[in-house]
PDB file of N, CA and C in Angstrom:
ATOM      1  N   UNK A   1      27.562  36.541  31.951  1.00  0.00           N
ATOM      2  CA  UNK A   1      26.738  37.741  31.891  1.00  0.00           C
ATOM      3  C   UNK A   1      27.597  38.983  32.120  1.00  0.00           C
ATOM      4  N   UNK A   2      28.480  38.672  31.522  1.00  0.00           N
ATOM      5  CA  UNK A   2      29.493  40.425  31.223  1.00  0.00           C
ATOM      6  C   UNK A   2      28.599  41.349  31.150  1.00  0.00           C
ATOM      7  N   UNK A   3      29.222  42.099  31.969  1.00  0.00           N
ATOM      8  CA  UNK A   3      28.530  43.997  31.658  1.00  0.00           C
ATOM      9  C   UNK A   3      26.966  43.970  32.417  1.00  0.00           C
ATOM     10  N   UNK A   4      26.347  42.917  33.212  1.00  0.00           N
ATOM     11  CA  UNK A   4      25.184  42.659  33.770  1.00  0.00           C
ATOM     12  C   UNK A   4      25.572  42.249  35.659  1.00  0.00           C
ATOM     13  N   UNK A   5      24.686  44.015  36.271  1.00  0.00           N
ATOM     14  CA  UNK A   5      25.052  43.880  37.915  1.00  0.00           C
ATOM     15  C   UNK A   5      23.255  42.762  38.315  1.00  0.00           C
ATOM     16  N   UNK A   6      23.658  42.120  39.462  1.00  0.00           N
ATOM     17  CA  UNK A   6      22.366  41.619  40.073  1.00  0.00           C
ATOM     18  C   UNK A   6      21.933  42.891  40.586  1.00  0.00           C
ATOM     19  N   UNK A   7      20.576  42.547  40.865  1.00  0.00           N
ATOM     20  CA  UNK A   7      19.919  44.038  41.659  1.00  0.00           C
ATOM     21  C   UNK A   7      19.541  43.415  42.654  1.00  0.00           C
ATOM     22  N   UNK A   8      18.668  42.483  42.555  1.00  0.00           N
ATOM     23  CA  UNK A   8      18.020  41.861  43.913  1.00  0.00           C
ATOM     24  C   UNK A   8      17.103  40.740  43.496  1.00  0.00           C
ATOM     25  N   UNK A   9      16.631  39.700  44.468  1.00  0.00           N
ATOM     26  CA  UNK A   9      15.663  38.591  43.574  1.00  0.00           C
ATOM     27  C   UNK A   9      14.180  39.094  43.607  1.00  0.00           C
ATOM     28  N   UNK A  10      13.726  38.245  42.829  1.00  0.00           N
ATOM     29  CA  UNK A  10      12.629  38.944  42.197  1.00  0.00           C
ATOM     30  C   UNK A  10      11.132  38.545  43.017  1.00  0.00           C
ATOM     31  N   UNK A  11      11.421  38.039  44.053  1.00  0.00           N
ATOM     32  CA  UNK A  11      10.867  38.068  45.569  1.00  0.00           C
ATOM     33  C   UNK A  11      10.358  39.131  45.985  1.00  0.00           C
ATOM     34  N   UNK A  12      11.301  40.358  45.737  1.00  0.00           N
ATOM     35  CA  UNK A  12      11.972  41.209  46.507  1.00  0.00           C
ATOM     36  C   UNK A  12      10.866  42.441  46.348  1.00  0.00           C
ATOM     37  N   UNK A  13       9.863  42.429  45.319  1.00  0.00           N
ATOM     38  CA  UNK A  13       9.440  43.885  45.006  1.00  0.00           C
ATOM     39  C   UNK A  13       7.780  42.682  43.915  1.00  0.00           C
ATOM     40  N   UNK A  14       6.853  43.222  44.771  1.00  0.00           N
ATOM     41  CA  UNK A  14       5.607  42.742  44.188  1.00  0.00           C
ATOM     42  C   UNK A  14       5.583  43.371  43.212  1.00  0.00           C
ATOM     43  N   UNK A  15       4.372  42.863  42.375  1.00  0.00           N
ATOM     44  CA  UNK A  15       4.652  44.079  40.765  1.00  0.00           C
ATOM     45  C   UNK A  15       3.420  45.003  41.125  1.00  0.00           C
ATOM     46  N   UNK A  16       3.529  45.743  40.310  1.00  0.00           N
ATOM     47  CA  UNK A  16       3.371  47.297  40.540  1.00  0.00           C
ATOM     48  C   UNK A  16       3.873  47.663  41.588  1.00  0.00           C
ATOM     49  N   UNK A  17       4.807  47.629  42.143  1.00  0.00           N
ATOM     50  CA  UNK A  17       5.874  48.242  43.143  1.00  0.00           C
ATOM     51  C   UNK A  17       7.168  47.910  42.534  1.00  0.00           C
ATOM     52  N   UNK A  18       8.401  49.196  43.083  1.00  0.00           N
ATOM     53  CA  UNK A  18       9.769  49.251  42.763  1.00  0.00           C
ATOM     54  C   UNK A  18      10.615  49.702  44.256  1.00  0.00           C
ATOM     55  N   UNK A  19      11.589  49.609  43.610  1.00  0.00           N
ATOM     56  CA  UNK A  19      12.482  49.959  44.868  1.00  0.00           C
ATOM     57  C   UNK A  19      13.783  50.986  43.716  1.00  0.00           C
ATOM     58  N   UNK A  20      14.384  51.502  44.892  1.00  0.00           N
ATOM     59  CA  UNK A  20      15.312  52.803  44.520  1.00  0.00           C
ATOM     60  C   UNK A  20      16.649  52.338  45.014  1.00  0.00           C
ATOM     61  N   UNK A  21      17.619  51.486  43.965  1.00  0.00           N
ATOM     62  CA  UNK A  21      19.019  51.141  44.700  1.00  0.00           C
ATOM     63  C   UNK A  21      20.327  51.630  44.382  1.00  0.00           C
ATOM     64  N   UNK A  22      20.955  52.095  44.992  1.00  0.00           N
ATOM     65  CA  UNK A  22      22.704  52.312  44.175  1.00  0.00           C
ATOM     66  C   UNK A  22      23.364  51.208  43.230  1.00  0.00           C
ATOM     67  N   UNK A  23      23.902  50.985  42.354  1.00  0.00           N
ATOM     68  CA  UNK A  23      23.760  50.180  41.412  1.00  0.00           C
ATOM     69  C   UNK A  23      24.981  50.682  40.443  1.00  0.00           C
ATOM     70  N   UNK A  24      26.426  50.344  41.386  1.00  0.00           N
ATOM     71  CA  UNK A  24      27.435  50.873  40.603  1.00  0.00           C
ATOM     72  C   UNK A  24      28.017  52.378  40.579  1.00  0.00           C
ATOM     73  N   UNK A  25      27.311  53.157  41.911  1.00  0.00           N
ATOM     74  CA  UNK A  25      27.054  54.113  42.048  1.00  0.00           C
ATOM     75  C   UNK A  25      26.341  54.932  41.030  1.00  0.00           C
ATOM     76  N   UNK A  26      25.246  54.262  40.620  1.00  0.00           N
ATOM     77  CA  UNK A  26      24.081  54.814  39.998  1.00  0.00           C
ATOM     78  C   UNK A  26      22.736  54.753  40.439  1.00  0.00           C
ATOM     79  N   UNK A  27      22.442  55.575  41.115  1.00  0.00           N
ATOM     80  CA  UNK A  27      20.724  55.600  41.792  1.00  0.00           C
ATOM     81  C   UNK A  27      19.927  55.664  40.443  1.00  0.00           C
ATOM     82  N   UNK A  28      19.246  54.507  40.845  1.00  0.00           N
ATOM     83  CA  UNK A  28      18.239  53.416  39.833  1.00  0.00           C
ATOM     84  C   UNK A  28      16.756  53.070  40.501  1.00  0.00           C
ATOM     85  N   UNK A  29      16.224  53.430  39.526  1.00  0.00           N
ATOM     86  CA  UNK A  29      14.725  53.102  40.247  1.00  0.00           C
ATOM     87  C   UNK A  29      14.313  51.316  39.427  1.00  0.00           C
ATOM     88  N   UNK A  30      13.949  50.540  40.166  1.00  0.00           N
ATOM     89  CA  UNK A  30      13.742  49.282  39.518  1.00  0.00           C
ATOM     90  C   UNK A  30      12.403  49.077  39.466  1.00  0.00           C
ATOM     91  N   UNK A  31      11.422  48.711  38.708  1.00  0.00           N
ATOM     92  CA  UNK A  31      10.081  48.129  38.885  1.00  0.00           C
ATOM     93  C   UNK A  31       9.747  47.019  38.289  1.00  0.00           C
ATOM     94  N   UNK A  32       8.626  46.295  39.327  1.00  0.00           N
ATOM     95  CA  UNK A  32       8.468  45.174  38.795  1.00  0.00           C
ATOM     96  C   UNK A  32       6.937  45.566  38.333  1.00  0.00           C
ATOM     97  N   UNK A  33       6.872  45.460  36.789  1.00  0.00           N
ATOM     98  CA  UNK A  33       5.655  45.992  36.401  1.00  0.00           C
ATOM     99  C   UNK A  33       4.678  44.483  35.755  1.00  0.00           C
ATOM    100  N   UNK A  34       3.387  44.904  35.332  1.00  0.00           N
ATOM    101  CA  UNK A  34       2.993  43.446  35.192  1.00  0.00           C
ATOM    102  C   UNK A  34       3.439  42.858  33.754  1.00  0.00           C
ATOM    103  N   UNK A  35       4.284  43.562  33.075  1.00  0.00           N
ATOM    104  CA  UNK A  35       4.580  43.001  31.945  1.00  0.00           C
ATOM    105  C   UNK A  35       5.877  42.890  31.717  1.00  0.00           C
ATOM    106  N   UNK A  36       6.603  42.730  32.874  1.00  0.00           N
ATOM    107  CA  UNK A  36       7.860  42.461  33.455  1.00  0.00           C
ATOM    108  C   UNK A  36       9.069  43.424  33.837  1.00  0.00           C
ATOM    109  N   UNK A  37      10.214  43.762  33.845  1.00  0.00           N
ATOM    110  CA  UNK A  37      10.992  44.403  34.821  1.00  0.00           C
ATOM    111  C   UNK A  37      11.495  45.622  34.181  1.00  0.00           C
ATOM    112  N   UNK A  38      11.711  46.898  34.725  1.00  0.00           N
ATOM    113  CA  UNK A  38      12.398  48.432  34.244  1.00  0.00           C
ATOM    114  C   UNK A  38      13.501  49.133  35.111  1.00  0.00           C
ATOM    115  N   UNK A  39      14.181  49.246  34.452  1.00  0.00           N
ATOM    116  CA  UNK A  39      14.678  49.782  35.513  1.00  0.00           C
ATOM    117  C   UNK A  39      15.318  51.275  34.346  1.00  0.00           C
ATOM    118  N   UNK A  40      15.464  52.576  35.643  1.00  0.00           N
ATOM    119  CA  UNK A  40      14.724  54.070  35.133  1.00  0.00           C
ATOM    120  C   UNK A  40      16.124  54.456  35.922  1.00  0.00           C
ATOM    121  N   UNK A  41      16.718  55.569  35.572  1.00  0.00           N
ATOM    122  CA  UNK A  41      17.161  56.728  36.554  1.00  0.00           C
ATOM    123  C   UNK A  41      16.519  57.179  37.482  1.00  0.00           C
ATOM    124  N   UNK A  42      17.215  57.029  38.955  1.00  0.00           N
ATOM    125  CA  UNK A  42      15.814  57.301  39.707  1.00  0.00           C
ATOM    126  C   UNK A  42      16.456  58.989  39.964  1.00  0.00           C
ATOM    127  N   UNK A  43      16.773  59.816  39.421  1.00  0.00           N
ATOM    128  CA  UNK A  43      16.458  61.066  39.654  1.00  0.00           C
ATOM    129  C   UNK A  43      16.055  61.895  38.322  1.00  0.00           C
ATOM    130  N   UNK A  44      15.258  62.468  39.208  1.00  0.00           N
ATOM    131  CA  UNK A  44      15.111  63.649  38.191  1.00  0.00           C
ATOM    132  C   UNK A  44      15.755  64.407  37.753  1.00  0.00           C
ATOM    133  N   UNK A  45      15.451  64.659  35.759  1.00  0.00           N
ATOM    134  CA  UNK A  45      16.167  65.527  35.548  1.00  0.00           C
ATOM    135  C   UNK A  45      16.022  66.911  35.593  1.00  0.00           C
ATOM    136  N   UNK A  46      14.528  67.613  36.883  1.00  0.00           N
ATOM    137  CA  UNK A  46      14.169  68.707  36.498  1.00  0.00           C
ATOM    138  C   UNK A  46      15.671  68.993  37.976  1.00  0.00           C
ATOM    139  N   UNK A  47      15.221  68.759  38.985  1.00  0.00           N
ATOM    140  CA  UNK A  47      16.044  69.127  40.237  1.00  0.00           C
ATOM    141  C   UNK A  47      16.838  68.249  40.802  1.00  0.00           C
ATOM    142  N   UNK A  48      17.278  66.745  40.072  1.00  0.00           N
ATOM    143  CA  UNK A  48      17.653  65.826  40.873  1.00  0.00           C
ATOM    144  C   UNK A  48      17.408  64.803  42.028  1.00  0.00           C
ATOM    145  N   UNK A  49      16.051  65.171  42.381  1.00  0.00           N
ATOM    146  CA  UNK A  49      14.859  64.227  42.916  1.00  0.00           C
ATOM    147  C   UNK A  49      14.717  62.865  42.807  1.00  0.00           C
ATOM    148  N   UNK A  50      14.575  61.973  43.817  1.00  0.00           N
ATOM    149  CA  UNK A  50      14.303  60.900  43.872  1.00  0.00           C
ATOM    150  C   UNK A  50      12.512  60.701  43.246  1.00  0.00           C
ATOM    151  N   UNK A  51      12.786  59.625  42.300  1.00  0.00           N
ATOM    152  CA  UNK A  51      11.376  59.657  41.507  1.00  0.00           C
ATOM    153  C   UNK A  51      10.493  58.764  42.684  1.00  0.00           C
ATOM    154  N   UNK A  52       9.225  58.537  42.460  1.00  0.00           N
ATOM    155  CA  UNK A  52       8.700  57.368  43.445  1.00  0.00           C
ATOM    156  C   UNK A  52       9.224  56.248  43.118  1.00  0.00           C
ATOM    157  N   UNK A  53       9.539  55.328  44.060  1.00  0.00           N
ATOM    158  CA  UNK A  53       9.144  53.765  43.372  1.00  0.00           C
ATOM    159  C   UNK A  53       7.971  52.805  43.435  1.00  0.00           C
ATOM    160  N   UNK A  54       6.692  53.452  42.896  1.00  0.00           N
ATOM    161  CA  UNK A  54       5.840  53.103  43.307  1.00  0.00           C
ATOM    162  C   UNK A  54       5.067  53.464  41.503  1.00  0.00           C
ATOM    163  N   UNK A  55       4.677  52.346  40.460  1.00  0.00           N
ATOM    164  CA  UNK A  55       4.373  52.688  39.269  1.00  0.00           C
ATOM    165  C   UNK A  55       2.310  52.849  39.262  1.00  0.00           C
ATOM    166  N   UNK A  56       2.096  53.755  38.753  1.00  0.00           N
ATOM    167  CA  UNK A  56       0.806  54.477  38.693  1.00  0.00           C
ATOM    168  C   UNK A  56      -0.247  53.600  37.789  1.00  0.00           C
ATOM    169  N   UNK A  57      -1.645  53.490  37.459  1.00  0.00           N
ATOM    170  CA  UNK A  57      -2.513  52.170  36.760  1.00  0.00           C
ATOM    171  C   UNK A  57      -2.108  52.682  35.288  1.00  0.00           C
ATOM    172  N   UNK A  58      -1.531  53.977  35.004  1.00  0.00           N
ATOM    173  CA  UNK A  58      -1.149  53.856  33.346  1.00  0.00           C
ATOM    174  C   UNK A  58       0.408  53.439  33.325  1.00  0.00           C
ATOM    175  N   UNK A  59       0.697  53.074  34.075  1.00  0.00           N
ATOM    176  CA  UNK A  59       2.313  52.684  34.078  1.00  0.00           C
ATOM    177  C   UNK A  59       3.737  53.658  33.929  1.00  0.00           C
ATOM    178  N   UNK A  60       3.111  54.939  34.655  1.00  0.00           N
ATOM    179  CA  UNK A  60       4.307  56.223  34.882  1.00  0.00           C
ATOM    180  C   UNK A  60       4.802  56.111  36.249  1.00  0.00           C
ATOM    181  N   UNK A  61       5.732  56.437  36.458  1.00  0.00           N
ATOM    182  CA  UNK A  61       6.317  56.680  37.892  1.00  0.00           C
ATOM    183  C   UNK A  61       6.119  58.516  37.796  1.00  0.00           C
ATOM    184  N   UNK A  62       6.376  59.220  39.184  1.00  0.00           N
ATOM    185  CA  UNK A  62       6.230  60.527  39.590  1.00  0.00           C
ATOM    186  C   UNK A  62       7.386  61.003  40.309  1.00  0.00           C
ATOM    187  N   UNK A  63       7.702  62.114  39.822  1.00  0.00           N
ATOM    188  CA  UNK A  63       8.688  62.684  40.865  1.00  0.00           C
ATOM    189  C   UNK A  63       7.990  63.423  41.898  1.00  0.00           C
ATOM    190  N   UNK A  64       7.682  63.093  43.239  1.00  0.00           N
ATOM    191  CA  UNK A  64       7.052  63.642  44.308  1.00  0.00           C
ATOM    192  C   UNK A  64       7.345  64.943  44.664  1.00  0.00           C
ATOM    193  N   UNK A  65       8.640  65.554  44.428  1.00  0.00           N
ATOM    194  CA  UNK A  65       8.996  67.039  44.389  1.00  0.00           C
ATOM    195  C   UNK A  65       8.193  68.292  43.731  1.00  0.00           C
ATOM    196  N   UNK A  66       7.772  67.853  42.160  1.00  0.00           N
ATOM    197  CA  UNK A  66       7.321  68.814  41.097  1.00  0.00           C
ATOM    198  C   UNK A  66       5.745  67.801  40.648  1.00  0.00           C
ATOM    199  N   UNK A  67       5.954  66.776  40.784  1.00  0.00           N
ATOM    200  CA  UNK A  67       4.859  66.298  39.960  1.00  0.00           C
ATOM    201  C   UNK A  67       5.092  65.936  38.293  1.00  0.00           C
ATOM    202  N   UNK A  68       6.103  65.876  38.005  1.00  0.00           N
ATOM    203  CA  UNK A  68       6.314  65.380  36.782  1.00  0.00           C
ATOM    204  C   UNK A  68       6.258  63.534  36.744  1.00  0.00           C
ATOM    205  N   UNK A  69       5.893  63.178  35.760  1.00  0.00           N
ATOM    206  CA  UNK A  69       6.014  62.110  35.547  1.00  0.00           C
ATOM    207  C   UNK A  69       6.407  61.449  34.381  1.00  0.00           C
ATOM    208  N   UNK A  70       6.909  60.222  34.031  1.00  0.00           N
ATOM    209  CA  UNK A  70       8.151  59.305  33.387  1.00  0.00           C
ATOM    210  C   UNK A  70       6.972  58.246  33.104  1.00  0.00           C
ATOM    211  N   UNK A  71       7.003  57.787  31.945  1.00  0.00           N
ATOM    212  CA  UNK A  71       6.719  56.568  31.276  1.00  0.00           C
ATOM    213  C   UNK A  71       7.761  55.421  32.000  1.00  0.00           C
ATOM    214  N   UNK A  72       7.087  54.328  32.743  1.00  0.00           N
ATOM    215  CA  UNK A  72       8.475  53.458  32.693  1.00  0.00           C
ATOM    216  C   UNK A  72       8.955  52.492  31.755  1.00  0.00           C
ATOM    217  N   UNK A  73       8.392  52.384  30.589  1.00  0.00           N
ATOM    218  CA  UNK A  73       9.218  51.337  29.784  1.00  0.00           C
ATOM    219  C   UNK A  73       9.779  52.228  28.791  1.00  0.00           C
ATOM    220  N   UNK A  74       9.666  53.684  28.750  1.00  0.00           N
ATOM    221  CA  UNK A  74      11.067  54.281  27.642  1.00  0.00           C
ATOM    222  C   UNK A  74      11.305  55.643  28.811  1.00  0.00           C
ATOM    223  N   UNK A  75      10.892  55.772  29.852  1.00  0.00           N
ATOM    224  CA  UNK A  75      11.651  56.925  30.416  1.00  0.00           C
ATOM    225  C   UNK A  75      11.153  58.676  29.919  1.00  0.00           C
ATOM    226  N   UNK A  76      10.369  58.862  29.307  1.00  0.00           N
ATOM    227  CA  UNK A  76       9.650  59.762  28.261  1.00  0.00           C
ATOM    228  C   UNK A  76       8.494  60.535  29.829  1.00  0.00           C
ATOM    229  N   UNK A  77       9.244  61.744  29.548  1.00  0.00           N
ATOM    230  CA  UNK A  77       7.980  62.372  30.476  1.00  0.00           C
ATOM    231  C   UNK A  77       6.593  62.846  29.703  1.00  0.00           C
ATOM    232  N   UNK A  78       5.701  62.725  30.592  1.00  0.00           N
ATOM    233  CA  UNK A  78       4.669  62.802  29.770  1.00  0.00           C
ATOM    234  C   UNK A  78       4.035  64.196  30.305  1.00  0.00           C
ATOM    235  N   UNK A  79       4.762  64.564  31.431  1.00  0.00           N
ATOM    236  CA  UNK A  79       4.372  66.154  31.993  1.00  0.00           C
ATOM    237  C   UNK A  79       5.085  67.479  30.843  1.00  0.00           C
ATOM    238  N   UNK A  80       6.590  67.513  30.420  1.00  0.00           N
ATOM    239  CA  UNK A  80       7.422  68.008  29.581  1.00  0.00           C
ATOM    240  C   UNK A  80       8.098  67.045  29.198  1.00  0.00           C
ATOM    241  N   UNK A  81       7.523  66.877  27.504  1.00  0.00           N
ATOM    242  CA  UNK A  81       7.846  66.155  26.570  1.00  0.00           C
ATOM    243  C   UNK A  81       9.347  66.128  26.429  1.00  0.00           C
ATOM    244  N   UNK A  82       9.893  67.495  26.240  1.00  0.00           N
ATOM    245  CA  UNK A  82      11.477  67.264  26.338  1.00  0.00           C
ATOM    246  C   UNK A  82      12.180  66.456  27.537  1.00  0.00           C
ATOM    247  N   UNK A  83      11.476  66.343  27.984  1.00  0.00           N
ATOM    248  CA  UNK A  83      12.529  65.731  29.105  1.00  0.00           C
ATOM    249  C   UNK A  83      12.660  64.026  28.905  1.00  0.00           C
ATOM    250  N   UNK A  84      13.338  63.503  29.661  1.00  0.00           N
ATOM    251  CA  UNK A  84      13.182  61.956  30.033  1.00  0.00           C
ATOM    252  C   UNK A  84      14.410  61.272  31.012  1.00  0.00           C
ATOM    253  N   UNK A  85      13.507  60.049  31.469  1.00  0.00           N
ATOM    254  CA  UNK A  85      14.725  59.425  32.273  1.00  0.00           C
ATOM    255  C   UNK A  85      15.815  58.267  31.681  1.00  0.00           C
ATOM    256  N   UNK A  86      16.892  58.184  31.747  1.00  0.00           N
ATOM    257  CA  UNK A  86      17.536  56.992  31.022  1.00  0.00           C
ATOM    258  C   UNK A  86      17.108  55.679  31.491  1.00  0.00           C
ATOM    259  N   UNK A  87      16.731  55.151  31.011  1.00  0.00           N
ATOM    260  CA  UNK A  87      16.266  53.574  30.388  1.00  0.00           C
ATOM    261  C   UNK A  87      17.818  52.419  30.435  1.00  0.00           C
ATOM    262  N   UNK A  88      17.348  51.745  31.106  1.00  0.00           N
ATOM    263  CA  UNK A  88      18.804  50.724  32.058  1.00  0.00           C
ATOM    264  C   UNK A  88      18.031  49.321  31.651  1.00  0.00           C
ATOM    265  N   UNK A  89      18.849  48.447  30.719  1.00  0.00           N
ATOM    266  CA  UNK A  89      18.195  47.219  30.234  1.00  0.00           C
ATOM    267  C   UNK A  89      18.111  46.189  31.379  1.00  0.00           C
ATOM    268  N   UNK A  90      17.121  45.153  31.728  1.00  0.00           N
ATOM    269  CA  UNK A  90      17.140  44.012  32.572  1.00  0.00           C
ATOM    270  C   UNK A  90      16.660  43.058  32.110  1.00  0.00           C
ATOM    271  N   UNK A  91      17.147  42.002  32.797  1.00  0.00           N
ATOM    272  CA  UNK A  91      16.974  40.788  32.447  1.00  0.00           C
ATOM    273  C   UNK A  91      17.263  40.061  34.330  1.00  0.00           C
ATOM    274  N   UNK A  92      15.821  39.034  33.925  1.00  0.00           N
ATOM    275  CA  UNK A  92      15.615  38.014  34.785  1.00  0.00           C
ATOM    276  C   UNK A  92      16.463  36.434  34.865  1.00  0.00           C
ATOM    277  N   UNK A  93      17.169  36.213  35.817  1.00  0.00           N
ATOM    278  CA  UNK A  93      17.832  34.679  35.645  1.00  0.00           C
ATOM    279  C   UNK A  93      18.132  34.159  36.695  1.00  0.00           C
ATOM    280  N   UNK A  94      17.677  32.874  37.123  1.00  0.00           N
ATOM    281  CA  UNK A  94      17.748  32.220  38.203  1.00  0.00           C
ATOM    282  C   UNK A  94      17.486  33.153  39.378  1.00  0.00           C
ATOM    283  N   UNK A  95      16.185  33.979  39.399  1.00  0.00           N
ATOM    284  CA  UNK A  95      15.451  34.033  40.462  1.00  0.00           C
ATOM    285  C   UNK A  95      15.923  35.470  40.924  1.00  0.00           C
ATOM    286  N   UNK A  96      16.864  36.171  39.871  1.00  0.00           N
ATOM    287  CA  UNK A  96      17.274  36.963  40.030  1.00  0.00           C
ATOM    288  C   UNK A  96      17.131  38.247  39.158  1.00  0.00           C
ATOM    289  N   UNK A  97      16.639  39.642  39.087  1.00  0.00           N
ATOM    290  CA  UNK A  97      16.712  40.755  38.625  1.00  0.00           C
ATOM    291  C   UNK A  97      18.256  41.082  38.157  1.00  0.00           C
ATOM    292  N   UNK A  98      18.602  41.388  36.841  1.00  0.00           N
ATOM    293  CA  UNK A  98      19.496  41.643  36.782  1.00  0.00           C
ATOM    294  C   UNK A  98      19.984  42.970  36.057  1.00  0.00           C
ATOM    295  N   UNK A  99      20.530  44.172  35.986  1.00  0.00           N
ATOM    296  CA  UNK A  99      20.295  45.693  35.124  1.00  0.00           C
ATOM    297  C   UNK A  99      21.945  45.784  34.968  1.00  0.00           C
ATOM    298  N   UNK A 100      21.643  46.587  33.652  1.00  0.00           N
ATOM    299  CA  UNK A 100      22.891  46.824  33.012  1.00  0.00           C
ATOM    300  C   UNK A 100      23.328  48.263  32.995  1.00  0.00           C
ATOM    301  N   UNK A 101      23.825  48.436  34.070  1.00  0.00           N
ATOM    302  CA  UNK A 101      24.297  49.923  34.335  1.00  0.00           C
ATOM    303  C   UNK A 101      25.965  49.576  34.068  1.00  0.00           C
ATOM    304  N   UNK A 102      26.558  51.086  33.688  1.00  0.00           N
ATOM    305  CA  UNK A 102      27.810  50.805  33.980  1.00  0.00           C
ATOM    306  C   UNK A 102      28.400  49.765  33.282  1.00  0.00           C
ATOM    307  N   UNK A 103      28.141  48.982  31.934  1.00  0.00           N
ATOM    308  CA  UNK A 103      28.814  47.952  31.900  1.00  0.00           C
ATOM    309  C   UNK A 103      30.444  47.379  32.284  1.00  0.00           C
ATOM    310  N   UNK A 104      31.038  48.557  31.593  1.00  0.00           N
ATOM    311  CA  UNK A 104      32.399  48.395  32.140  1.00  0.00           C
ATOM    312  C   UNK A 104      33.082  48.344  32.788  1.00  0.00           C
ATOM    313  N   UNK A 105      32.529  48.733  33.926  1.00  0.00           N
ATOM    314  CA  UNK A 105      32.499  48.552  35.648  1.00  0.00           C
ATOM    315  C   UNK A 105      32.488  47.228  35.930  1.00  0.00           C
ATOM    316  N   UNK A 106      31.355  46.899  35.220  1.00  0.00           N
ATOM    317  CA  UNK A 106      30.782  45.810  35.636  1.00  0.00           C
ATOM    318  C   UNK A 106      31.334  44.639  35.784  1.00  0.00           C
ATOM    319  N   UNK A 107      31.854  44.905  34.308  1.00  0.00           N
ATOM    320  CA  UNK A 107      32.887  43.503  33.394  1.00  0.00           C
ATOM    321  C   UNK A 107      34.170  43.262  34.431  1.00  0.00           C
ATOM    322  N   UNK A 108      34.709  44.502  34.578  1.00  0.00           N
ATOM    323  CA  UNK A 108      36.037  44.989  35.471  1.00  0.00           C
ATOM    324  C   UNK A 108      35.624  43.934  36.193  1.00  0.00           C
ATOM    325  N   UNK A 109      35.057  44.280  37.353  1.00  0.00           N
ATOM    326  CA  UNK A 109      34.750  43.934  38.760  1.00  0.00           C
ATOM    327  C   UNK A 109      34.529  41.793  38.798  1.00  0.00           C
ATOM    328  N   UNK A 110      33.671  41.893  37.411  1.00  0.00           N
ATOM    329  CA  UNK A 110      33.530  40.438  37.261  1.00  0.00           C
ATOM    330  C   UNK A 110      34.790  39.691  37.057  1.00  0.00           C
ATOM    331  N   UNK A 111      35.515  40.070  36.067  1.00  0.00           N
ATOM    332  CA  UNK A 111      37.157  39.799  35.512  1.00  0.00           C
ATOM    333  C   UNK A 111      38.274  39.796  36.662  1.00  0.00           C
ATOM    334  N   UNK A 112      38.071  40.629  37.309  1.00  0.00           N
ATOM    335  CA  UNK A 112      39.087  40.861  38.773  1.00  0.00           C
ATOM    336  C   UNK A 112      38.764  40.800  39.878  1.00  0.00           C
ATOM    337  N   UNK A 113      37.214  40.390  40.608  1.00  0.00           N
ATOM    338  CA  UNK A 113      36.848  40.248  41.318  1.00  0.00           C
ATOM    339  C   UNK A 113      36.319  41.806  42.191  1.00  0.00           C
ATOM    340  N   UNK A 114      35.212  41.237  42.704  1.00  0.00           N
ATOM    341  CA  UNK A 114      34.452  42.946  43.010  1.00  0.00           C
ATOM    342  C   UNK A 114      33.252  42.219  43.931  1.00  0.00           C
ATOM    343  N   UNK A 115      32.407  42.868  44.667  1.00  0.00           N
ATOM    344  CA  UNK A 115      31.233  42.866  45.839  1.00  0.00           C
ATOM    345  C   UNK A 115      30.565  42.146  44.842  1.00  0.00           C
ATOM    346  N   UNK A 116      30.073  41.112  45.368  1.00  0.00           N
ATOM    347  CA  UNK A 116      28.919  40.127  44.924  1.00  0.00           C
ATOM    348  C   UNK A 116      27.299  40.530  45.374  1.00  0.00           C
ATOM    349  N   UNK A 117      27.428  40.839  46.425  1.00  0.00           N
ATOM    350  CA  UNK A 117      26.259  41.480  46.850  1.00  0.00           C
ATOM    351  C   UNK A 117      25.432  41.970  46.317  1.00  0.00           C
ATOM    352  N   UNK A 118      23.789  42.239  46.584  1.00  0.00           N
ATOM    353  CA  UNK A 118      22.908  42.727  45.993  1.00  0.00           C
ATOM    354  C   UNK A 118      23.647  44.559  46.159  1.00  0.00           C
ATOM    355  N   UNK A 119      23.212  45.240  45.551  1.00  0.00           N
ATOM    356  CA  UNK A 119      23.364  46.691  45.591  1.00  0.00           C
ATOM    357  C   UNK A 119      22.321  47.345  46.916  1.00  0.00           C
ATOM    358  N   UNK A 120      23.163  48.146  47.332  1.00  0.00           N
ATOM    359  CA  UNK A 120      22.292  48.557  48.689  1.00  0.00           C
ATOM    360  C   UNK A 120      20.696  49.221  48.295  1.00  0.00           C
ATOM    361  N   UNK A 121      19.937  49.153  49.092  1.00  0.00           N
ATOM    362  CA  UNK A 121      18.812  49.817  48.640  1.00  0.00           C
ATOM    363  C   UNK A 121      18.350  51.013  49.337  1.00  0.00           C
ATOM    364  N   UNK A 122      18.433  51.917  48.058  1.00  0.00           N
ATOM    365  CA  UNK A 122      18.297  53.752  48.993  1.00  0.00           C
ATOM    366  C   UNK A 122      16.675  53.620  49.962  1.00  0.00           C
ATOM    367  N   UNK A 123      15.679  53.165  49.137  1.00  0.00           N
ATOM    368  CA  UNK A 123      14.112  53.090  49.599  1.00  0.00           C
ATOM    369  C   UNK A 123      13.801  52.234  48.728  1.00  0.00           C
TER     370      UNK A 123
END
């Protein structure tokens, strides 16, 4: 699984709830939604804001700062259309969440050895 960091197992976050982790030094919002896993930029691009990790019954996350809000399966604000959050691919395997930030980092670290560990979790 080149170019693919673990995030955390999938234990870890009931669905309709997410968590907010560093991830290659990329703050990432992850959710476990009911039609399976997203993972979002967790800041905003109006001020740099931590978005919630907490997904809404139409399936947007919110930035608690301004009130804007993000589609989570393409990142698309639905408050100002121009805007959006980057969209980070995942995949589930052996019990595990897995997001593709950074690939080349990633690969590096796998190839030469690097922290195995889950990625710390901001909230």
């Amino acid at each position: 699984m080149l170019g693919w960091t673990r995030a955390m197992a999938i234990d870890q976050i009931a669905p309709g709830e997410g968590a907010i982790l560093q991830v290659r030094g990329v703050a990432v919002a992850l959710f476990h939604g009911n039609d399976g896993w997203r993972a979002l930029s967790a800041a905003c691009p109006h001020a740099g804001s931590l978005i919630s990790e907490f997904l809404t019954d139409s399936g947007t996350v919110m930035c608690p700062s301004h009130g804007w809000e993000f589609r989570a399966d393409d990142g698309q604000c639905t408050t100002l259309r121009a805007q959006r959050l980057r969209v980070y691919a995942t995949r589930v395997e052996n019990g595990f969440v897995y997001v593709k930030v950074r690939p080349v980092i990633a690969v590096f670290l796998t190839i030469f050895g690097g922290a195995s560990a889950d990625p710390p979790r901001i909230r």
